[in-house]
Every structure is written in C-alpha cells, then in structure tokens.
C-alpha atoms as a PDB file:
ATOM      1  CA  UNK A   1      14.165   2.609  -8.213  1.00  0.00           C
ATOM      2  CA  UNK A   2      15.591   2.691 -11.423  1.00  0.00           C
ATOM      3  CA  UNK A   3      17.387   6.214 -11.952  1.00  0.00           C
ATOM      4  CA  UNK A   4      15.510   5.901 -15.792  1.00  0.00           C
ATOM      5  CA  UNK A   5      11.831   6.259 -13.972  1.00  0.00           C
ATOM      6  CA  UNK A   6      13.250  10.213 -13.105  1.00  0.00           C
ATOM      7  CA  UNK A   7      11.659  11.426 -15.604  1.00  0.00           C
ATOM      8  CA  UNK A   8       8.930   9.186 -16.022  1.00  0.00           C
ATOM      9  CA  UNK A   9       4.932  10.499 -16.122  1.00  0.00           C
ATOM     10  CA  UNK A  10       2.643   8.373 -14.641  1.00  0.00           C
ATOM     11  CA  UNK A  11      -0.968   7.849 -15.821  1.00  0.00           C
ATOM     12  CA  UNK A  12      -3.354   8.891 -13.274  1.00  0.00           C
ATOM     13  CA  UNK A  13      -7.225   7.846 -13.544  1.00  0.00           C
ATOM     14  CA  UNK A  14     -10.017   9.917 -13.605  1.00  0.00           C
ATOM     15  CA  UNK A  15     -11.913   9.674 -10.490  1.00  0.00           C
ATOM     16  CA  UNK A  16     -13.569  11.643  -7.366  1.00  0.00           C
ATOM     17  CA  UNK A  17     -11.781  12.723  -4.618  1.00  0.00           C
ATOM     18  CA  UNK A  18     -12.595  14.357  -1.458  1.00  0.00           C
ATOM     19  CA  UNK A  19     -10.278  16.923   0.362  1.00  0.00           C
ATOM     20  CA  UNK A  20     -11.043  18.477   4.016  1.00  0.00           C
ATOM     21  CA  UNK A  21      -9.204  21.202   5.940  1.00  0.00           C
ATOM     22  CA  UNK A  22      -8.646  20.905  10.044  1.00  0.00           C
ATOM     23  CA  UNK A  23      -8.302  24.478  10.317  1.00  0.00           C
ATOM     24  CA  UNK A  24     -11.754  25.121   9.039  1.00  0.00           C
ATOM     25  CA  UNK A  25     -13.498  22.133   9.830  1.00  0.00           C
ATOM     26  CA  UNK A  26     -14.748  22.217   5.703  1.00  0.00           C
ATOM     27  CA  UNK A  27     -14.433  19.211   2.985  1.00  0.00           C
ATOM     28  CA  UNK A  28     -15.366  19.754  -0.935  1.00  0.00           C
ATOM     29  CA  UNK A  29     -15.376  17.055  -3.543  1.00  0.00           C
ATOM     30  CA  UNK A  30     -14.286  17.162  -7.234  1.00  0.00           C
ATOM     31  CA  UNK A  31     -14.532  14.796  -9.922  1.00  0.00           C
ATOM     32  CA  UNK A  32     -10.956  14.616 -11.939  1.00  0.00           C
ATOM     33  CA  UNK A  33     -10.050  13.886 -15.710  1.00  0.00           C
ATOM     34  CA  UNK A  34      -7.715  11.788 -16.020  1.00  0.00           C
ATOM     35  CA  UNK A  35      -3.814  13.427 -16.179  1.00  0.00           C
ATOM     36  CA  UNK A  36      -0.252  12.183 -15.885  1.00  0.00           C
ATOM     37  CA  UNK A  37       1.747  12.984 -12.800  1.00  0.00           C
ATOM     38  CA  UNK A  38       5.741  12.421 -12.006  1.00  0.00           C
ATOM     39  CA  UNK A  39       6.522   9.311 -10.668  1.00  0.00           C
ATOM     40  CA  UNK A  40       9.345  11.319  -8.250  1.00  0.00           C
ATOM     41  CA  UNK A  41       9.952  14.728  -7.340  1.00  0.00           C
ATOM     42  CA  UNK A  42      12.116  16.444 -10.007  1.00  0.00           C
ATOM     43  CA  UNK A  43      15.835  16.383  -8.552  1.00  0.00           C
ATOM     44  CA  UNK A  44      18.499  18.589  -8.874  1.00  0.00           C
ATOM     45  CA  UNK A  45      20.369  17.415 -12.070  1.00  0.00           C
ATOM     46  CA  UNK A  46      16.704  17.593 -13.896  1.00  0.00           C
ATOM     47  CA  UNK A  47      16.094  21.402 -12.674  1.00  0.00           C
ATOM     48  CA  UNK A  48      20.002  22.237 -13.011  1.00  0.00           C
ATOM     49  CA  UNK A  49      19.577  20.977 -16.691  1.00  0.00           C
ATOM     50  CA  UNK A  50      16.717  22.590 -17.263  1.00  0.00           C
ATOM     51  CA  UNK A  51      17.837  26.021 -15.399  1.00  0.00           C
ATOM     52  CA  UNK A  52      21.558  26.345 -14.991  1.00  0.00           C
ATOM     53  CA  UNK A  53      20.079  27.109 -11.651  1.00  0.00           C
ATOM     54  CA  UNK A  54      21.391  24.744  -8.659  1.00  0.00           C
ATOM     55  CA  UNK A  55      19.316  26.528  -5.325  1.00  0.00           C
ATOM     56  CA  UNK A  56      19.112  23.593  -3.003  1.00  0.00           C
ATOM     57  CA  UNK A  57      20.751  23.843   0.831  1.00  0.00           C
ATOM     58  CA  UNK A  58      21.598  19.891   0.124  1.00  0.00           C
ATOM     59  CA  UNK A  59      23.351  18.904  -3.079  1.00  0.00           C
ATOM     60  CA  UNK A  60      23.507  15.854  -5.059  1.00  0.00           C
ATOM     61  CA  UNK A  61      22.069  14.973  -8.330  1.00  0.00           C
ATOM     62  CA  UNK A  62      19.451  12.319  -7.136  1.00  0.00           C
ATOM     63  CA  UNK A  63      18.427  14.566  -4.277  1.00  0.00           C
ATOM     64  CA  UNK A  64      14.691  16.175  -4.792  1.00  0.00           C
ATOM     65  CA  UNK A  65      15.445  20.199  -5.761  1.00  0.00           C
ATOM     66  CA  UNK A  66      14.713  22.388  -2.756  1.00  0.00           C
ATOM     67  CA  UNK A  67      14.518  25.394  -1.863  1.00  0.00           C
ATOM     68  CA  UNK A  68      12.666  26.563  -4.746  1.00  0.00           C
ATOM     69  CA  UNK A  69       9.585  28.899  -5.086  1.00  0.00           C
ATOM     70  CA  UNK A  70       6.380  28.504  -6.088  1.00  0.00           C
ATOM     71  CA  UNK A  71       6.946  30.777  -8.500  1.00  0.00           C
ATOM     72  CA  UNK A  72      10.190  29.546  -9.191  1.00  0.00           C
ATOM     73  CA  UNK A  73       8.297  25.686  -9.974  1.00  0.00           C
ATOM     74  CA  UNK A  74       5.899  27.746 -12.086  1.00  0.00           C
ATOM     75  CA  UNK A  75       9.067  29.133 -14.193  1.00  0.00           C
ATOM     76  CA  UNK A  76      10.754  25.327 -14.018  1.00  0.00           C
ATOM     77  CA  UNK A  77       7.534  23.880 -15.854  1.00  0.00           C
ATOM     78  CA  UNK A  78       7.283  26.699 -18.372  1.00  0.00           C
ATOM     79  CA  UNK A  79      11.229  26.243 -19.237  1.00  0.00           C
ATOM     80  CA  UNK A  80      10.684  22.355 -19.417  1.00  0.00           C
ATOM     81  CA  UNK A  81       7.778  22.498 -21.779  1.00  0.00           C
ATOM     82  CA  UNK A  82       9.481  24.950 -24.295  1.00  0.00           C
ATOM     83  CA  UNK A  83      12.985  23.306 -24.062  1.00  0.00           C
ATOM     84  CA  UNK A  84      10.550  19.892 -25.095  1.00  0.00           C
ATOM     85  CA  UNK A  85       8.325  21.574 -27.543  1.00  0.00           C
ATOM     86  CA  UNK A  86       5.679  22.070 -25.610  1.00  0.00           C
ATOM     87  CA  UNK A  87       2.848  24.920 -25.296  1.00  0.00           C
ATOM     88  CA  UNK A  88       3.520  26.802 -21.500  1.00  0.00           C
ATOM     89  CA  UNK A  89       0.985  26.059 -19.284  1.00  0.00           C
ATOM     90  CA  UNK A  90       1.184  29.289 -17.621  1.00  0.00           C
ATOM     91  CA  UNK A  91       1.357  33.170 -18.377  1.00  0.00           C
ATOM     92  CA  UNK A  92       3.573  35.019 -16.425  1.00  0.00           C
ATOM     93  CA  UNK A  93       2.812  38.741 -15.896  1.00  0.00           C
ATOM     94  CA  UNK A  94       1.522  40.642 -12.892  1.00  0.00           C
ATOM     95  CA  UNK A  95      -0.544  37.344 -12.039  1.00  0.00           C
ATOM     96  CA  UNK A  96       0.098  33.911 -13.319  1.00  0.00           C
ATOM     97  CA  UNK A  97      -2.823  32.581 -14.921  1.00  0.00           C
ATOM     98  CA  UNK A  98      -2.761  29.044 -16.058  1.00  0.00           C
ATOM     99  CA  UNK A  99      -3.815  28.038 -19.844  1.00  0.00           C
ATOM    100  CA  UNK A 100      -6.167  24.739 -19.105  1.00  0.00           C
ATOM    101  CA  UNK A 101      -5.497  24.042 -22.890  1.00  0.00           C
ATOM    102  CA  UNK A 102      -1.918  23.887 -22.805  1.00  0.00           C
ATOM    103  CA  UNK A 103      -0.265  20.440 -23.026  1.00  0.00           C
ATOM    104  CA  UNK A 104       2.678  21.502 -20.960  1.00  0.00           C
ATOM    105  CA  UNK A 105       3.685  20.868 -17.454  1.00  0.00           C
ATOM    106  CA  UNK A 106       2.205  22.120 -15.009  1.00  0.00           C
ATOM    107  CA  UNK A 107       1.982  21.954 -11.608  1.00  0.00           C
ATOM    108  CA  UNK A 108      -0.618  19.159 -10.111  1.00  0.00           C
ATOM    109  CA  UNK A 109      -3.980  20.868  -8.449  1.00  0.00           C
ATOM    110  CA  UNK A 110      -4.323  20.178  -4.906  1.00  0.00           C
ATOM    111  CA  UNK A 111      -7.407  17.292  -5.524  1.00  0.00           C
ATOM    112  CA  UNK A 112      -5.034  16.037  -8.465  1.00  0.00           C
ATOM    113  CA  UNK A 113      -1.966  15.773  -5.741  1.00  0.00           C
ATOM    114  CA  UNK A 114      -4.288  13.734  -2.879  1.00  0.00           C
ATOM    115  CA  UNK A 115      -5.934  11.572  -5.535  1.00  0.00           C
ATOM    116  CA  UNK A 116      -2.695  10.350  -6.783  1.00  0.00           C
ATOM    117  CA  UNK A 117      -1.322   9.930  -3.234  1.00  0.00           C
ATOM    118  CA  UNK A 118      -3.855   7.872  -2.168  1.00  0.00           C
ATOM    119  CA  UNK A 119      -4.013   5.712  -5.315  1.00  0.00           C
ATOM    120  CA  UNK A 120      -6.902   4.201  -4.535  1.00  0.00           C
ATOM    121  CA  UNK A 121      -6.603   3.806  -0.392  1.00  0.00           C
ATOM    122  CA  UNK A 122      -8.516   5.603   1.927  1.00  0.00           C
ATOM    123  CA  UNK A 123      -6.402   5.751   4.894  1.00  0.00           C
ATOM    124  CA  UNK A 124      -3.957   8.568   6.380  1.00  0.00           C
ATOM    125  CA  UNK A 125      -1.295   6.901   4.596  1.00  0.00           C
ATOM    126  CA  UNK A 126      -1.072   4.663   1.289  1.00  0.00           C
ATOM    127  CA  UNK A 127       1.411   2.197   3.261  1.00  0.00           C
ATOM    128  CA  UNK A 128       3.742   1.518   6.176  1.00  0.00           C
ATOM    129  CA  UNK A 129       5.303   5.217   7.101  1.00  0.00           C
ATOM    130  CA  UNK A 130       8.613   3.920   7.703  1.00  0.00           C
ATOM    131  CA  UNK A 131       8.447   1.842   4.849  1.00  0.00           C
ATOM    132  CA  UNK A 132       7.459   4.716   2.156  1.00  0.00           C
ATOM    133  CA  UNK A 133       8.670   7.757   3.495  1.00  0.00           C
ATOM    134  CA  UNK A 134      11.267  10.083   4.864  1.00  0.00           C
ATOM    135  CA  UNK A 135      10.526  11.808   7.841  1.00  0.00           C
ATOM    136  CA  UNK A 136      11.958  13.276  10.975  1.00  0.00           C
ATOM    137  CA  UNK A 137      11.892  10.103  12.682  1.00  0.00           C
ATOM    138  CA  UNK A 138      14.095   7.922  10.238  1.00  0.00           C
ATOM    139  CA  UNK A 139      15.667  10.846   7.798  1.00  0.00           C
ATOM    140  CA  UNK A 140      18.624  11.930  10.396  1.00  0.00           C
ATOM    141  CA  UNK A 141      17.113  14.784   9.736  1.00  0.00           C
ATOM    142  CA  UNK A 142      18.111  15.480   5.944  1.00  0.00           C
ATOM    143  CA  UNK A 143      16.693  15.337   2.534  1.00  0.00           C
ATOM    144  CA  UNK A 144      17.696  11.905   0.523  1.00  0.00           C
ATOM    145  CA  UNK A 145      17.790  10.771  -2.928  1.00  0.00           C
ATOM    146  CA  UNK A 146      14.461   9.994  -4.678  1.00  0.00           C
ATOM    147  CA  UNK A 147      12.615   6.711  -4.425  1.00  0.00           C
ATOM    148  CA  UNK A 148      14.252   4.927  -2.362  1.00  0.00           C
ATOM    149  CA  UNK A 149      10.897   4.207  -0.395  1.00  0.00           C
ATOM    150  CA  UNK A 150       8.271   2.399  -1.654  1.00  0.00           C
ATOM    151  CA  UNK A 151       5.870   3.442  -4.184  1.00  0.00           C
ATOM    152  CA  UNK A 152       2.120   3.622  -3.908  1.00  0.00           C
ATOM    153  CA  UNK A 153      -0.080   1.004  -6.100  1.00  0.00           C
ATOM    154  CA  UNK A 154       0.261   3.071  -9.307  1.00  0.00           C
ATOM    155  CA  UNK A 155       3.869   3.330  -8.986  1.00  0.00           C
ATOM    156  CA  UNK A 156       4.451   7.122  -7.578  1.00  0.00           C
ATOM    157  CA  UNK A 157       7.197   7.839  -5.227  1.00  0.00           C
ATOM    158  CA  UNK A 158       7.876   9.666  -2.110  1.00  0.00           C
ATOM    159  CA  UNK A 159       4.742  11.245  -2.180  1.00  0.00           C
ATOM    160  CA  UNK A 160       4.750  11.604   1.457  1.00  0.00           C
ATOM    161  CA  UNK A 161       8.033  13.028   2.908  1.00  0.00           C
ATOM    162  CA  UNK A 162      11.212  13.683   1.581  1.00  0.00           C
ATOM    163  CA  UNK A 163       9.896  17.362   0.247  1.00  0.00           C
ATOM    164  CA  UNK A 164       6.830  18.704   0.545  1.00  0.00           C
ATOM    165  CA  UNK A 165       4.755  19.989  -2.687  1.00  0.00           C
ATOM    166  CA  UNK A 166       4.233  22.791  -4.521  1.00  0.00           C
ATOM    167  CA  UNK A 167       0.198  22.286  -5.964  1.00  0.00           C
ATOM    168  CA  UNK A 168      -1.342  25.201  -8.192  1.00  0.00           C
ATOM    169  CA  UNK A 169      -4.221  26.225  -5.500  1.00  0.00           C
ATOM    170  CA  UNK A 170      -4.767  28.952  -3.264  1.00  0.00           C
ATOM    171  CA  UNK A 171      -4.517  27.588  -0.058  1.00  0.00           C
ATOM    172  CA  UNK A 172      -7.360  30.533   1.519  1.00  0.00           C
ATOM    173  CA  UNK A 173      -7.536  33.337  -0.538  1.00  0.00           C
ATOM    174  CA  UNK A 174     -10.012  35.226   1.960  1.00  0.00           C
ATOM    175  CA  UNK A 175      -7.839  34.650   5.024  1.00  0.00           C
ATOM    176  CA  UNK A 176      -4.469  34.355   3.520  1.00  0.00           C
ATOM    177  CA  UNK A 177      -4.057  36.126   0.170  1.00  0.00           C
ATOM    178  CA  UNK A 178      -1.540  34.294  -2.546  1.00  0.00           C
ATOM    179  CA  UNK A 179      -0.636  31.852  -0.427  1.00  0.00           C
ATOM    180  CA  UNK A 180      -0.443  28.582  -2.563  1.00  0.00           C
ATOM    181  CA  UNK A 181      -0.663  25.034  -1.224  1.00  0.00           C
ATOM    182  CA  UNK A 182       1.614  22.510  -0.150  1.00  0.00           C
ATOM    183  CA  UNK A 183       1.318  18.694   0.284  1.00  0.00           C
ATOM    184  CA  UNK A 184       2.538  15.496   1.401  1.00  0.00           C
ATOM    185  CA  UNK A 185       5.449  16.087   4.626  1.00  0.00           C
ATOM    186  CA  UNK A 186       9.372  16.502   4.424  1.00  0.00           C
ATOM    187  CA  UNK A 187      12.207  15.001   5.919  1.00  0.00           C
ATOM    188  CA  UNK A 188      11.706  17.563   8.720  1.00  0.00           C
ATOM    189  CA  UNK A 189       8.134  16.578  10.188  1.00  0.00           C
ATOM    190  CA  UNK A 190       6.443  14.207  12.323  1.00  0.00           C
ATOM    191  CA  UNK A 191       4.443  11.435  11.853  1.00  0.00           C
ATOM    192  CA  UNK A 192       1.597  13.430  12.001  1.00  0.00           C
ATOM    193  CA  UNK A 193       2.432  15.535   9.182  1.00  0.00           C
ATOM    194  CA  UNK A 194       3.039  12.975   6.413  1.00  0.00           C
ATOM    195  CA  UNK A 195      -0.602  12.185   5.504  1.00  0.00           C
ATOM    196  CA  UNK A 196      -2.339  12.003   2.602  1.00  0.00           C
ATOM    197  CA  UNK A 197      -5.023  15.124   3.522  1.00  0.00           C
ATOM    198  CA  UNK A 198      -2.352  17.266   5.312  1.00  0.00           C
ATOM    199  CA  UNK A 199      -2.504  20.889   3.881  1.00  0.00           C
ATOM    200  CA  UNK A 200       0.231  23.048   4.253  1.00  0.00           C
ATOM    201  CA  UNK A 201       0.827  26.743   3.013  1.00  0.00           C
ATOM    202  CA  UNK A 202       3.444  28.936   2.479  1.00  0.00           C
ATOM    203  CA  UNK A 203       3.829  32.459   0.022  1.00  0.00           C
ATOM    204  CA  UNK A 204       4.748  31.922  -3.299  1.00  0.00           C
ATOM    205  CA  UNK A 205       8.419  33.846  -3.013  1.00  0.00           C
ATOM    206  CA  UNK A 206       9.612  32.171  -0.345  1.00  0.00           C
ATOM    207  CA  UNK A 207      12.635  29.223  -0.755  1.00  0.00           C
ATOM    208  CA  UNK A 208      12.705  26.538   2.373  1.00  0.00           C
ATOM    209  CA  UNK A 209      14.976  23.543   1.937  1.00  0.00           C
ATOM    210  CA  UNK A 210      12.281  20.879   2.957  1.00  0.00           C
ATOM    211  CA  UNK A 211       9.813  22.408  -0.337  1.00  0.00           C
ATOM    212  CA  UNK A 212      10.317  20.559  -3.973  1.00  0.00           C
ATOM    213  CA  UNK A 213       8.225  20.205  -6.940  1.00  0.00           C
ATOM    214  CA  UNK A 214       6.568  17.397  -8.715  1.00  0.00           C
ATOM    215  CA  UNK A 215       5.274  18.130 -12.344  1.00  0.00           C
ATOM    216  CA  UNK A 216       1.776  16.918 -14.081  1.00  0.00           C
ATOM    217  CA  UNK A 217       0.784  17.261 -17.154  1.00  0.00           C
ATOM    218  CA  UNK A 218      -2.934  17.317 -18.756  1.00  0.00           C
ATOM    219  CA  UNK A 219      -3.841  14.543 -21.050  1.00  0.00           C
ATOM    220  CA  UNK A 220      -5.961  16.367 -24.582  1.00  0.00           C
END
C-alpha cells in the first residue's frame, strides 16, 4: 500500500445491509446513505499528530493506534475535525450525543462498518483469510503495520484483523448498558473471529492493545 492512501476516505455506496447477532439468535436490516470510510485504520503517527498522545502497547508509526477508548476515538475524531476545519460530530458532556448534521468524522455505525467490509460479497469473509488479514494464526501474535494485506473490492484495508473496531452503536443496551460495539478481529483471534458479521463488545473506558479506530465521515 502506498503510505499516501493513510489518510485517504473512501467512497462507500448507499445500499442495504443486513446484520444478525449469535448471542440472540436476532437479524435487522437498514438501508444506508451513502458515506466515506478510511481506507486503513488510523495509525499511530496520525493519532500522535493529532493528540500528542502515543497510548499503544506496540509502537511504530505505520502500526494501527491501540489501546485507545471508545471514548478516547470519540475525542480523536472531534480533535481531527476542528484541527481540519470541520464541525464536531459529537457533543461531549455527561453523554455523548452525536450531531447527524455535522460534516466531521465520526465514527462508522455498526451496519456502515459490515457494509463496507463486505463490499459487495456475501460470504464470512470478503477474500482469502490469510491473504487479507492478520490473525493469530499468521500475526506471531502481534499487531503490524497497515495494509499490508489485501484490500476488499472498493479498496479498504485490514478490515478484518489487525485491530478490531470501535463503531458508534450500543452493542445491547437492555442487557449490557454503554457497552459500544466492536468489529472485524485482531491479530489476537482465531479464524473464527475475523468475519464480516462478528460482533464484539467491550465498555467505552476501557484501553486493550488489539482495539483501534477507523474514521467515517457523512457525505451532505
């Protein structure tokens, strides 16, 4: 990949896309707008820039951040927007409540994170594992630089592996409060967990060095 498509945003078609949960046995549909999505994880240079902040367990410019919050990804889009001129996408007080007329980043909803994995394929994955991912079988069991695996058809990287995902949803408000949503496998998992409809959860304080962020933005 060339190290000039970091900060590229990819533009991501409107379409339907249908998301299901193994722990509940449910599946719900939504039809998306279309919305521009990073074609790589931000890495560590990008949120050190952008932060003076450096909070990964692994360092190294090209590496994916880690270790960072979901609140912490909420504060990294906010800070990326105004340092571009940009309107915040979110408020930050006792609750952070996202501005849907904002043309700042933002992170990508759950349905907007699967639709862009799958790019258009309806398997578990959009390719070969081994061949787009890093995962406990082939990582040596560490985080590595940013697309250096294939890309799906409309030219998004490491979308499964590497880091898992901060997205903006709940994951189950009823059964398990604020905990937000995570997506797409780390360096750390099986096979099994680097799919395109894998949900994982996690509270939105809490740091683990397999957990990154990828940034969208709404198109007005």
């Amino acid at each position: 990949m060339d190290a000039s498509a970091g900060n590229e945003m990819i533009a991501i078609p409107p379409g339907p896309v249908t998301l299901s949960d193994r722990r509940t046995q449910r599946s719900w549909s939504v039809e998306l707008a279309p919305y521009r999505l990073a074609a790589v994880p931000i890495t560590e240079a990008r949120y050190v820039q952008v932060t003076g902040r450096r909070p990964s367990a692994a360092h190294g410019d090209q590496l994916p951040v880690e270790s960072v919050s979901w609140l912490d990804a909420v504060r990294f889009c906010n800070a990326l927007s105004e340092r571009e001129g940009l309107a915040p996408a979110y408020r930050l007080q006792s609750d952070v409540e996202w501005d849907a007329s904002a043309d700042g980043y933002r992170l990508p909803t759950e349905a907007e994170w699967e639709h862009a994995c799958r790019a258009g394929t309806t398997g578990a994955r959009y390719g070969q594992l081994d061949e787009i991912a890093w995962h406990r079988g082939n990582s040596r069991e560490r985080v590595h630089e940013v697309g250096g695996k294939q890309p799906n058809a409309w030219g998004l990287y490491d979308m499964l592996g590497n880091v898992w995902e901060w997205c903006w949803d709940l994951y189950d408000a009823e059964v398990y409060d604020t905990y937000r949503v995570l997506r797409g496998g780390g360096w750390f998992d099986e096979r099994w967990s680097c799919r395109a409809s894998v949900r994982r959860r996690s509270h939105p304080t809490l740091q683990i060095d397999d957990v990154g962020i990828r940034i969208a933005r709404s198109l007005h």
